[in-house]
Protein backbone atom coordinates (compact mmCIF):
# COMPACT_ATOMS: atom_id res chain seq x y z
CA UNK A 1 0.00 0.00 0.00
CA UNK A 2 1.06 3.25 -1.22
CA UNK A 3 0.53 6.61 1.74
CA UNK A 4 -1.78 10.03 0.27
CA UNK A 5 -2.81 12.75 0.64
CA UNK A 6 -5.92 14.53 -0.72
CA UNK A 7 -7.07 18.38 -0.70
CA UNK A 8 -10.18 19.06 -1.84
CA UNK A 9 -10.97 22.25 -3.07
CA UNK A 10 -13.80 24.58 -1.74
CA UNK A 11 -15.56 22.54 0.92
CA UNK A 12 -17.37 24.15 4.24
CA UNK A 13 -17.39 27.42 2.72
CA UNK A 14 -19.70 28.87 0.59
CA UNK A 15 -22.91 26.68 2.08
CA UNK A 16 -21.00 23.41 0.62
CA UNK A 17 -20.78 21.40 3.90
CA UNK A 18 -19.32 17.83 3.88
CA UNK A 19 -18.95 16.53 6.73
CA UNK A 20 -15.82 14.76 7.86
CA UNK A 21 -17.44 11.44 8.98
CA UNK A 22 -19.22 11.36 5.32
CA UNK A 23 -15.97 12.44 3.79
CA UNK A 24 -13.90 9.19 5.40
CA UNK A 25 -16.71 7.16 4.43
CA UNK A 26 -16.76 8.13 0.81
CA UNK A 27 -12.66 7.66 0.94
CA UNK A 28 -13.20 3.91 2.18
CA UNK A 29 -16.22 2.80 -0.57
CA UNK A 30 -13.80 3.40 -2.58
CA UNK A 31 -11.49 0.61 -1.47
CA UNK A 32 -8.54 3.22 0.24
CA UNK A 33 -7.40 1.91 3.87
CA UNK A 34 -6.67 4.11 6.73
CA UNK A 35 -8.17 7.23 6.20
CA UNK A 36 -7.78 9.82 8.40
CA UNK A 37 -9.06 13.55 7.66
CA UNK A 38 -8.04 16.47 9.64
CA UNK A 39 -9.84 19.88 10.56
CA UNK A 40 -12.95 20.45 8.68
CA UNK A 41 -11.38 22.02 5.12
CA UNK A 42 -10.79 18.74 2.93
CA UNK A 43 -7.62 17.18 4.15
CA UNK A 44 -7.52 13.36 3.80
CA UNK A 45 -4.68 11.23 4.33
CA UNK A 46 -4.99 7.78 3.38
CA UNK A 47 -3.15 4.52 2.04
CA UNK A 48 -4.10 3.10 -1.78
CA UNK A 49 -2.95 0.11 -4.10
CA UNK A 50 -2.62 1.92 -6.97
CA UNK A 51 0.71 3.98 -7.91
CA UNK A 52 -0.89 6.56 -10.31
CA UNK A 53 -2.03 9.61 -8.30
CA UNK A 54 -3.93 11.08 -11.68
CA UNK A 55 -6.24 7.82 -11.62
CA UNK A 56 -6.76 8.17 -7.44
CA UNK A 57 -7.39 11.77 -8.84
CA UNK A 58 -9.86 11.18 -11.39
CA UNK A 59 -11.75 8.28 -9.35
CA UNK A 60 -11.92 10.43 -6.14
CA UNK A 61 -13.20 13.47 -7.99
CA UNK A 62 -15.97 11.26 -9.81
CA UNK A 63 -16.98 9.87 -6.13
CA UNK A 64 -17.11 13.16 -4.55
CA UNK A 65 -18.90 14.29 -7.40
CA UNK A 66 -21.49 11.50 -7.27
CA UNK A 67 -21.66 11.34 -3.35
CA UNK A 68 -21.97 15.04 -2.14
CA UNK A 69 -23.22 16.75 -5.55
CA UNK A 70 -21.09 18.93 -6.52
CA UNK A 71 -18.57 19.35 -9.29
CA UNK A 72 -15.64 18.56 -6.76
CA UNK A 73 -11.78 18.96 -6.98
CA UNK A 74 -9.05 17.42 -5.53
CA UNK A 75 -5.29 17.14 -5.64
CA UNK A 76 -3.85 13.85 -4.91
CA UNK A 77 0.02 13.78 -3.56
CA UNK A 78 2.10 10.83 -2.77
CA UNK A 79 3.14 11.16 1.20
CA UNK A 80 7.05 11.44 -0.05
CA UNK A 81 5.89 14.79 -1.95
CA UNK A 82 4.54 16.25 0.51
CA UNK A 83 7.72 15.70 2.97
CA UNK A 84 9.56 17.28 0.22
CA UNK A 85 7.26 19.64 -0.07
CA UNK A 86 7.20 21.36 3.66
CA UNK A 87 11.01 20.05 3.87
CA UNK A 88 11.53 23.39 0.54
CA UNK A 89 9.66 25.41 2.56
CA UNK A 90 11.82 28.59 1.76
CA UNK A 91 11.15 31.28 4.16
CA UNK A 92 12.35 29.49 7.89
CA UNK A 93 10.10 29.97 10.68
CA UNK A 94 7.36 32.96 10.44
CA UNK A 95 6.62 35.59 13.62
CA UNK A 96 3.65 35.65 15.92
CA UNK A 97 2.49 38.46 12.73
CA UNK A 98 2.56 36.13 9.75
CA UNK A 99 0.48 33.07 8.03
CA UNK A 100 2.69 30.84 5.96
CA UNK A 101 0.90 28.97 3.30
CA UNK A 102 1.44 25.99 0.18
CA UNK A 103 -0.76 26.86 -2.68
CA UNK A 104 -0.58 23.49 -4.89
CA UNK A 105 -0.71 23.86 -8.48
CA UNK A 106 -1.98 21.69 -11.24
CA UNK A 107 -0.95 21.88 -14.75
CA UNK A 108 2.28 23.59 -14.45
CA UNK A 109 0.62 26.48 -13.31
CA UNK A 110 3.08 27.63 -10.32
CA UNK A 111 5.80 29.81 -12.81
CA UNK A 112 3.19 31.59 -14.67
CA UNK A 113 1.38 32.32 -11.28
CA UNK A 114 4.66 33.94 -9.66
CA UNK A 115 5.75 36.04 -12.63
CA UNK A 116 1.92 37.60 -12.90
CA UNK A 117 2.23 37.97 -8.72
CA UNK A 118 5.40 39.99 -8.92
CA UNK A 119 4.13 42.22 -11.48
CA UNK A 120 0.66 43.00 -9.69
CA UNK A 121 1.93 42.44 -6.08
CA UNK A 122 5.78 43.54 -5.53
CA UNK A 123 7.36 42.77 -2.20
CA UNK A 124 4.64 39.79 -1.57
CA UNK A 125 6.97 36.84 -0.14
CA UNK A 126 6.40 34.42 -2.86
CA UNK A 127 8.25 30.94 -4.13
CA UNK A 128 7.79 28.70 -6.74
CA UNK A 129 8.29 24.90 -5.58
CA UNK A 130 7.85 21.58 -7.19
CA UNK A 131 3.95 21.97 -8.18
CA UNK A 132 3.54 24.79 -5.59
CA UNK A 133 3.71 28.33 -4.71
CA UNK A 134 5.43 28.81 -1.17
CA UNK A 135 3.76 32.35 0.26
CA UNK A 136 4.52 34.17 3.43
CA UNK A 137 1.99 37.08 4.30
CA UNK A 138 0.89 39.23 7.38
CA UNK A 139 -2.22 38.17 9.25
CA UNK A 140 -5.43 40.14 9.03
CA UNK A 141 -3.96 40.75 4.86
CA UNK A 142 -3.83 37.34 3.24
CA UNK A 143 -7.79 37.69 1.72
CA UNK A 144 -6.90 41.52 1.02
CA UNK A 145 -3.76 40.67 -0.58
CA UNK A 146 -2.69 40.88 -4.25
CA UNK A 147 -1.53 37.26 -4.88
CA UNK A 148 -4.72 35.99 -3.00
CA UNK A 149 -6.91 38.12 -5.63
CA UNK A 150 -4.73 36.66 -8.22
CA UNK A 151 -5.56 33.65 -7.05
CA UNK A 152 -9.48 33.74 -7.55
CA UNK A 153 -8.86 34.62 -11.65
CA UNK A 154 -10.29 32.13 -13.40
CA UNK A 155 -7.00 30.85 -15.02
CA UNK A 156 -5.95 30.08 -11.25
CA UNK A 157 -9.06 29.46 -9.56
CA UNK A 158 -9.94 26.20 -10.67
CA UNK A 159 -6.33 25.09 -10.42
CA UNK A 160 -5.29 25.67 -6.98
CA UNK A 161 -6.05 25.20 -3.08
CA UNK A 162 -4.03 26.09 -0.60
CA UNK A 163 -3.19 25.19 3.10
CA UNK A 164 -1.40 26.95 5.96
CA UNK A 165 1.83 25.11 6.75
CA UNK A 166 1.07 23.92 9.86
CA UNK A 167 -2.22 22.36 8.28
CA UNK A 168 0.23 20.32 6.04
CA UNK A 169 2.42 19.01 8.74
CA UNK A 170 -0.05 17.94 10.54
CA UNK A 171 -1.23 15.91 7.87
CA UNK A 172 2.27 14.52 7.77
CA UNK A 173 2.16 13.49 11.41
CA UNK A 174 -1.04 12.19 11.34
């Protein structure tokens, strides 16, 4: 058996509630073993047969889809990613004043995303990774910020969730 992790995109905000219980149940019709979610945003860590991620992907979307009626979207990442992952995180340890925060990327989307950031939002902490954007920014500003607006255009919007860093490690520990 192969270790996950899912995000899924968009879930207890908005009126879209899925609740966690639901969630792991969905996660184990579909055959995955030990599945564990954390906090109440769509963070599932579980173990799977298969090797290809884009076919967990594909079948996970479809069930979500199916189950909780909604077009849903998730990114699938192999456990070892996601150490490597936090393990790039490039900005150290933040203050008692700062969020720090993984924005994963599908199709390639991290470079473009960075070069439009530094042209609309100079001096936003900002670092492309392996299939992510690394992004340090002051509390009470990260929904007011530039990159975050950037983030809701519809080239991005579809294409990208994000999670604080501590989120992510505690997915790793779980």
């Amino acid at each position: 058996m192969h270790t996950y992790v899912a995000f899924l995109r968009g879930i207890n905000v908005g009126g879209r509630v899925v609740r966690m219980v639901e969630l792991k149940a969905c996660f184990e019709k579909l055959g995955y073993a030990d599945v564990v979610t954390l906090l109440q945003s769509g963070n599932v860590r579980f173990e799977a047969a298969d090797t290809d991620s884009t076919k967990l992907k594909q079948e996970i979307e479809a069930s979500l889809t199916k189950t909780f009626h909604y077009p849903a979207r998730v990114q699938v990442l192999p456990l070892e990613k996601l150490h490597a992952v936090v393990a790039a995180y490039p900005f150290g340890t933040a203050s008692d004043s700062q969020h720090d925060y993984v924005i994963f990327l599908e199709n390639g989307l991290e470079g473009s995303l960075v070069g439009e950031a530094y042209a609309m939002a100079p001096g936003e902490q900002l670092k492309v990774g392996d299939g992510v954007v690394y992004w340090r920014v002051d509390k009470g500003s990260t929904l007011q910020s530039a990159f975050a607006k950037l983030l809701t255009k519809a080239k991005y919007k579809e294409f990208n969730t994000n999670r604080n860093l501590r989120t992510v490690r505690k997915l790793l520990d779980s």
